[in-house]
Structures are given as structure tokens and as C-alpha cells.
C-alpha atoms as a PDB file:
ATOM      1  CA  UNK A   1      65.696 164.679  30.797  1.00  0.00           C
ATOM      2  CA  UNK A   2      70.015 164.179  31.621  1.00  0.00           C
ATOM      3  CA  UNK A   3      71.212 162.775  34.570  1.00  0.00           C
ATOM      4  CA  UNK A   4      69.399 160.489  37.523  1.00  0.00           C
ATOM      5  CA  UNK A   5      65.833 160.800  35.943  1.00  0.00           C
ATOM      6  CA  UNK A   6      66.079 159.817  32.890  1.00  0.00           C
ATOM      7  CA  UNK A   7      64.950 156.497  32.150  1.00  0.00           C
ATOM      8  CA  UNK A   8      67.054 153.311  30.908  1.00  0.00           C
ATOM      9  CA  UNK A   9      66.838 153.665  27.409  1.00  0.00           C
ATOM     10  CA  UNK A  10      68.317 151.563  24.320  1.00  0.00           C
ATOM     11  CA  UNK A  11      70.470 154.877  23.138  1.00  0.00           C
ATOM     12  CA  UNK A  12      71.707 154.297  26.717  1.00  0.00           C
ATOM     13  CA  UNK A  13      73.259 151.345  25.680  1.00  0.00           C
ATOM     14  CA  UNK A  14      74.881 152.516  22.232  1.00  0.00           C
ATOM     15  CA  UNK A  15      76.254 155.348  24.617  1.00  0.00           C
ATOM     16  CA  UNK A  16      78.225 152.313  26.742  1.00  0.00           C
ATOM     17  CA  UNK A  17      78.961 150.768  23.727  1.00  0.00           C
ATOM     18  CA  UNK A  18      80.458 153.520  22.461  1.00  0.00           C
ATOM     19  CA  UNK A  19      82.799 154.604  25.362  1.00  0.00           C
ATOM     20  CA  UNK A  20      83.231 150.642  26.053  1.00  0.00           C
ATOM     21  CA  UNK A  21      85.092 149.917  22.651  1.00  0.00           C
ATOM     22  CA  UNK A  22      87.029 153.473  22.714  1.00  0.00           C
ATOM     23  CA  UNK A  23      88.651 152.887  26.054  1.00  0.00           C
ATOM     24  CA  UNK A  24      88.733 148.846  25.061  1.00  0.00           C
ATOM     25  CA  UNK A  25      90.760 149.100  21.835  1.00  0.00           C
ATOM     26  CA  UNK A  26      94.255 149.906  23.306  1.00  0.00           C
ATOM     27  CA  UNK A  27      94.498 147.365  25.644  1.00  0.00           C
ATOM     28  CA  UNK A  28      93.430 144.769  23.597  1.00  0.00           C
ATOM     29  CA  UNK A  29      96.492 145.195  21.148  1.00  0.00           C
ATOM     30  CA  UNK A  30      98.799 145.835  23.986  1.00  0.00           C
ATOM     31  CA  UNK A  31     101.441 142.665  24.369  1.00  0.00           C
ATOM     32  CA  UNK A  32     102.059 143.640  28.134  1.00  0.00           C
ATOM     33  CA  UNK A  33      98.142 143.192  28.858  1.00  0.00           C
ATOM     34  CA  UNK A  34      98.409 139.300  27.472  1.00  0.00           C
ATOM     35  CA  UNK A  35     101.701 139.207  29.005  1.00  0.00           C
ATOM     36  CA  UNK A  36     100.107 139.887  32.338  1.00  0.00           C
ATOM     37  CA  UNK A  37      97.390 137.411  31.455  1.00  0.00           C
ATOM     38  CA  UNK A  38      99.740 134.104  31.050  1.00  0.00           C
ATOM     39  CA  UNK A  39     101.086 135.081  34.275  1.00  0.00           C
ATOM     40  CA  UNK A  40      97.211 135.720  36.143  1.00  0.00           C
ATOM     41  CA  UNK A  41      95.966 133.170  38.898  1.00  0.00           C
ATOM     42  CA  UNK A  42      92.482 132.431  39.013  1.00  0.00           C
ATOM     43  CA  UNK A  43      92.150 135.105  42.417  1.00  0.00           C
ATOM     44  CA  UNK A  44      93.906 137.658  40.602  1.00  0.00           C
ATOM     45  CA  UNK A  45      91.138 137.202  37.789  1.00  0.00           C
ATOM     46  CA  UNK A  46      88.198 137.292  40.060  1.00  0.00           C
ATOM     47  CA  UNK A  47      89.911 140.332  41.947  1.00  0.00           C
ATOM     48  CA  UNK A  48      89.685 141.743  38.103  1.00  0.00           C
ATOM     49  CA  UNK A  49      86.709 140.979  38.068  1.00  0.00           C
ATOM     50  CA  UNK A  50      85.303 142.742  41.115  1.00  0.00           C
ATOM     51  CA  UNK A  51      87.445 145.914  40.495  1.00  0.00           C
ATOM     52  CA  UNK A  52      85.187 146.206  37.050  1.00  0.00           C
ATOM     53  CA  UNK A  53      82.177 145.509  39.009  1.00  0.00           C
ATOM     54  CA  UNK A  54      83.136 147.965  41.603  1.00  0.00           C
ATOM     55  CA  UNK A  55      84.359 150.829  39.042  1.00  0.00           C
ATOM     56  CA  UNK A  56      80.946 150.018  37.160  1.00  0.00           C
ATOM     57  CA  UNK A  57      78.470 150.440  39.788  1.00  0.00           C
ATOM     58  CA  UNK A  58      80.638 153.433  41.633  1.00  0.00           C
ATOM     59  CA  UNK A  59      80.844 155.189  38.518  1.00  0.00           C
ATOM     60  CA  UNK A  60      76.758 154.410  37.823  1.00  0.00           C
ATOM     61  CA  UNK A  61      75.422 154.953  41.206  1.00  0.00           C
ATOM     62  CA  UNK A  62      77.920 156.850  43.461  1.00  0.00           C
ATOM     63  CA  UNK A  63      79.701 159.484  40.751  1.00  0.00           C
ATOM     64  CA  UNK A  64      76.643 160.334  38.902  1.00  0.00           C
ATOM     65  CA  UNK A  65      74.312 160.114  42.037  1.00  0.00           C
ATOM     66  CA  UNK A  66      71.712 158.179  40.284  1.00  0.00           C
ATOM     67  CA  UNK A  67      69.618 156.278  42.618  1.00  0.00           C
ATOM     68  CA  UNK A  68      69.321 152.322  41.571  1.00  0.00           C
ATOM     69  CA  UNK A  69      66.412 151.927  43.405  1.00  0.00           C
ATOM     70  CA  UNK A  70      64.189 153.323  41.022  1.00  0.00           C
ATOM     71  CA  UNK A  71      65.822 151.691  37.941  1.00  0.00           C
ATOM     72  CA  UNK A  72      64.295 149.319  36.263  1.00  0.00           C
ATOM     73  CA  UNK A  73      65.639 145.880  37.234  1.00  0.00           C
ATOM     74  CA  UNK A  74      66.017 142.145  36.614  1.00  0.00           C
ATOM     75  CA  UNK A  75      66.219 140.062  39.877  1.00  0.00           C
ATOM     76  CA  UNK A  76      67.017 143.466  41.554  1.00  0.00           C
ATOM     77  CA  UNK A  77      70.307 144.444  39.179  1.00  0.00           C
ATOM     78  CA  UNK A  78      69.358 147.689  37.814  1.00  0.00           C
ATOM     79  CA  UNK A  79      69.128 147.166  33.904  1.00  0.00           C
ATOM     80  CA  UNK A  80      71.650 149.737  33.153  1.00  0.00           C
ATOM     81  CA  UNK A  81      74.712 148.549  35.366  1.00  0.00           C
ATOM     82  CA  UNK A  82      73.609 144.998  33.886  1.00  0.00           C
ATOM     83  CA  UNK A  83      73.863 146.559  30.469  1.00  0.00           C
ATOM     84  CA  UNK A  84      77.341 148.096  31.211  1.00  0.00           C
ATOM     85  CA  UNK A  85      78.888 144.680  32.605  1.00  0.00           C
ATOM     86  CA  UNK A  86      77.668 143.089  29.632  1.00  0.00           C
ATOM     87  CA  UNK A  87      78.925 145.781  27.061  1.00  0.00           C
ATOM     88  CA  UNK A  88      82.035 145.881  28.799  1.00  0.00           C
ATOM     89  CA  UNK A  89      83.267 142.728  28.709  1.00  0.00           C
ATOM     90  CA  UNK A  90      81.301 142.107  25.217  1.00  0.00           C
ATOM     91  CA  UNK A  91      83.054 145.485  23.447  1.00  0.00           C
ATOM     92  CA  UNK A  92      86.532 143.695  24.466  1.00  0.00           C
ATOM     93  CA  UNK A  93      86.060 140.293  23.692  1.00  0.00           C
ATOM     94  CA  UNK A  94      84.640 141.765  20.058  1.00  0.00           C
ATOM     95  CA  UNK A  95      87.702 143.354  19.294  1.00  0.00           C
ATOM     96  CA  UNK A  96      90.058 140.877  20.591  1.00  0.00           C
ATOM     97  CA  UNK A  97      88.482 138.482  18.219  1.00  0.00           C
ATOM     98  CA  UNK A  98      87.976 140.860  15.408  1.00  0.00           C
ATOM     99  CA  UNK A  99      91.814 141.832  15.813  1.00  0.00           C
ATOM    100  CA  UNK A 100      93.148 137.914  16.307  1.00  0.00           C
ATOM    101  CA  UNK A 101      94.799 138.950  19.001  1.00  0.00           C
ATOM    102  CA  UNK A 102      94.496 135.489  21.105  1.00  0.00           C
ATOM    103  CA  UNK A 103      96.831 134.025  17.615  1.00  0.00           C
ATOM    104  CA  UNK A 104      98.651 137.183  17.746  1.00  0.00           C
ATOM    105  CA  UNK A 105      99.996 137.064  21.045  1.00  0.00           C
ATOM    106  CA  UNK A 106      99.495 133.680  22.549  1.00  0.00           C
ATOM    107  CA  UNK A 107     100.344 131.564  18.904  1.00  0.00           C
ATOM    108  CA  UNK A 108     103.983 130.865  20.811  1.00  0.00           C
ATOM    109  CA  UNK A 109     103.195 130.827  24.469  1.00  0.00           C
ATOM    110  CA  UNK A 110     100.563 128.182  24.664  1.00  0.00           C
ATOM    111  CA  UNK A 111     101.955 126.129  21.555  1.00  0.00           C
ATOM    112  CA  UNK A 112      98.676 126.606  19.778  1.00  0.00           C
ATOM    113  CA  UNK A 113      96.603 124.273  22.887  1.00  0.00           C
ATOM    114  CA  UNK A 114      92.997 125.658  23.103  1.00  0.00           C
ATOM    115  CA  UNK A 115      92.371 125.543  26.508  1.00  0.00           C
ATOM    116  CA  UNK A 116      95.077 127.449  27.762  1.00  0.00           C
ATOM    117  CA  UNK A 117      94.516 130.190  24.849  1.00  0.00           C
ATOM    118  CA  UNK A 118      91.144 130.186  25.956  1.00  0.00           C
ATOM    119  CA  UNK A 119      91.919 130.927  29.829  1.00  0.00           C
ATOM    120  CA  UNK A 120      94.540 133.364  29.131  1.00  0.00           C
ATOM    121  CA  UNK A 121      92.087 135.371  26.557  1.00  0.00           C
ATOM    122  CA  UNK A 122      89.529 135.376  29.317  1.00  0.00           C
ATOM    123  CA  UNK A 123      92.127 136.644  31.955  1.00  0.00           C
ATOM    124  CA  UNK A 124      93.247 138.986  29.552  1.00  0.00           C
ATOM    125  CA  UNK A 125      89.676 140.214  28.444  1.00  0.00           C
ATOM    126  CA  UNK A 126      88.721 140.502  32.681  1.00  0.00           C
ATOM    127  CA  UNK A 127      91.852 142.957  32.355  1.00  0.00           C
ATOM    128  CA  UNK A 128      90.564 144.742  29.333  1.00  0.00           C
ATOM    129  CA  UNK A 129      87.229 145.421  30.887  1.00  0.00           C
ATOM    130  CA  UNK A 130      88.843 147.150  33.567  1.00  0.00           C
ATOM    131  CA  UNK A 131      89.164 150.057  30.711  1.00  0.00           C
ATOM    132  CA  UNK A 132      86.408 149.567  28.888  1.00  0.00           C
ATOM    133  CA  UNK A 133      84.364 149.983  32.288  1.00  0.00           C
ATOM    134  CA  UNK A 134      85.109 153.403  32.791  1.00  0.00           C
ATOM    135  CA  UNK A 135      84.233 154.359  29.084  1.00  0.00           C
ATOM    136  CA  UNK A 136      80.923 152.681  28.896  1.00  0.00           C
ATOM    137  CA  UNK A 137      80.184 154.273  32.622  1.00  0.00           C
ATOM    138  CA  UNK A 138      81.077 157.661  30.965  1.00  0.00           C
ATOM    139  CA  UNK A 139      79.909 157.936  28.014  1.00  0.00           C
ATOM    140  CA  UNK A 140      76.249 156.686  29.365  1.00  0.00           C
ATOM    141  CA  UNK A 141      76.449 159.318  32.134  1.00  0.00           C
ATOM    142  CA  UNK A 142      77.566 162.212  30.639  1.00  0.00           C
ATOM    143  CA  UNK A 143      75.983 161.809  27.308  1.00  0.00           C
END
């Protein structure tokens, strides 16, 4: 059965994945999204952060008028928004890695330190996920 009574299913998950690394893939070859992560303070990361949580569990819950109450859960996080934070920020980090974009774009603005390469590619993934949020959401509730 589609839509709000249909269980939480694994092909759920390959749907998020799916929409998660579509909508992912541009921004995490875009110099203006790293650019934007060197320049990030730590509130404007977890304000990022929210905004995906936010999009995530509208898009889940409010949009598709699914009811999270009757979800399966762990600690009382319905399994599938669980499932789409992790895919989203997982699909992003995947391809930034896969691509070398951390070398690619931040090889000359950190002067190769770790640390700071490490921070920036987790501001910059935080901004990535913003995307890749609304293509896991819709891809799992429309497919």
C-alpha cells in the first residue's frame, strides 16, 4: 500500500538513497558551497543543521501527512526520518570523498592542516544535506 500506511521498509531506504545522492551531487562539486563553508561559524552550522532536520521531518510528517506515531521507532524517532537524516548526510559525505573534493577545494585554503579541512568539510557537508534532504524526503514519499 503508497502513502501513510505503508510500513518502513528497506526499499524505503534505497528510495532516500536514491533522491539523497541525486539532489547531493551538485552541491558537493560546487566551489561557492566550500566557499561558504570556510567562512561558517559554529551557529550558522547548527542552524544548518536544524533547517535539514526541519525540511526532513516537515517533508516526512507534515507534506505527506503520514502520522509518526504509528511508525516504528527507536527511543521514539520514527525509523524512517532516522533513516533519512542518516542517508542524507551519509549520500553527501560519500560523494564528497569519492570526488576529493575536501583536496579539491580546500588543498590552498587550509594549507593542507587536517583539522581545519576536517571542520570546513563538515560545515560544508551540513550545507550539502540541506539538498540532499529534500531528495531523500521525495523520492521515499512519492515512490
Amino acid at each position: 500500500m503508497v502513502g501513510r500506511h505503508r510500513r518502513f521498509a528497506l526499499a524505503d531506504t534505497a528510495q532516500q538513497v536514491v533522491g539523497g545522492f541525486l539532489l547531493a551531487g551538485p552541491f558537493v562539486v560546487t566551489e561557492e558551497v566550500w566557499n561558504l563553508a570556510i567562512g561558517m561559524s559554529a551557529l550558522q552550522t547548527l542552524l544548518t543543521v536544524c533547517i535539514v532536520f526541519a525540511i526532513g521531518y516537515g517533508a516526512l510528517y507534515k507534506a505527506d501527512a503520514r502520522d509518526p506515531d504509528r511508525e516504528a521507532d527507536v527511543a521514539g524517532i520514527p525509523l524512517r526520518f532516522i533513516s533519512l537524516i542518516v542517508v542524507s548526510y551519509l549520500s553527501v559525505v560519500i560523494l564528497a570523498l569519492a570526488f576529493d573534493a575536501p583536496d579539491t577545494f580546500l588543498s590552498e585554503e587550509t594549507g593542507g592542516a587536517l583539522v581545519p579541512t576536517a571542520v570546513i568539510t563538515l560545515k560544508a557537508v551540513t550545507v550539502g544535506a540541506v539538498f540532499s534532504v529534500v531528495g531523500a524526503a521525495t523520492a521515499d514519499s512519492v515512490f
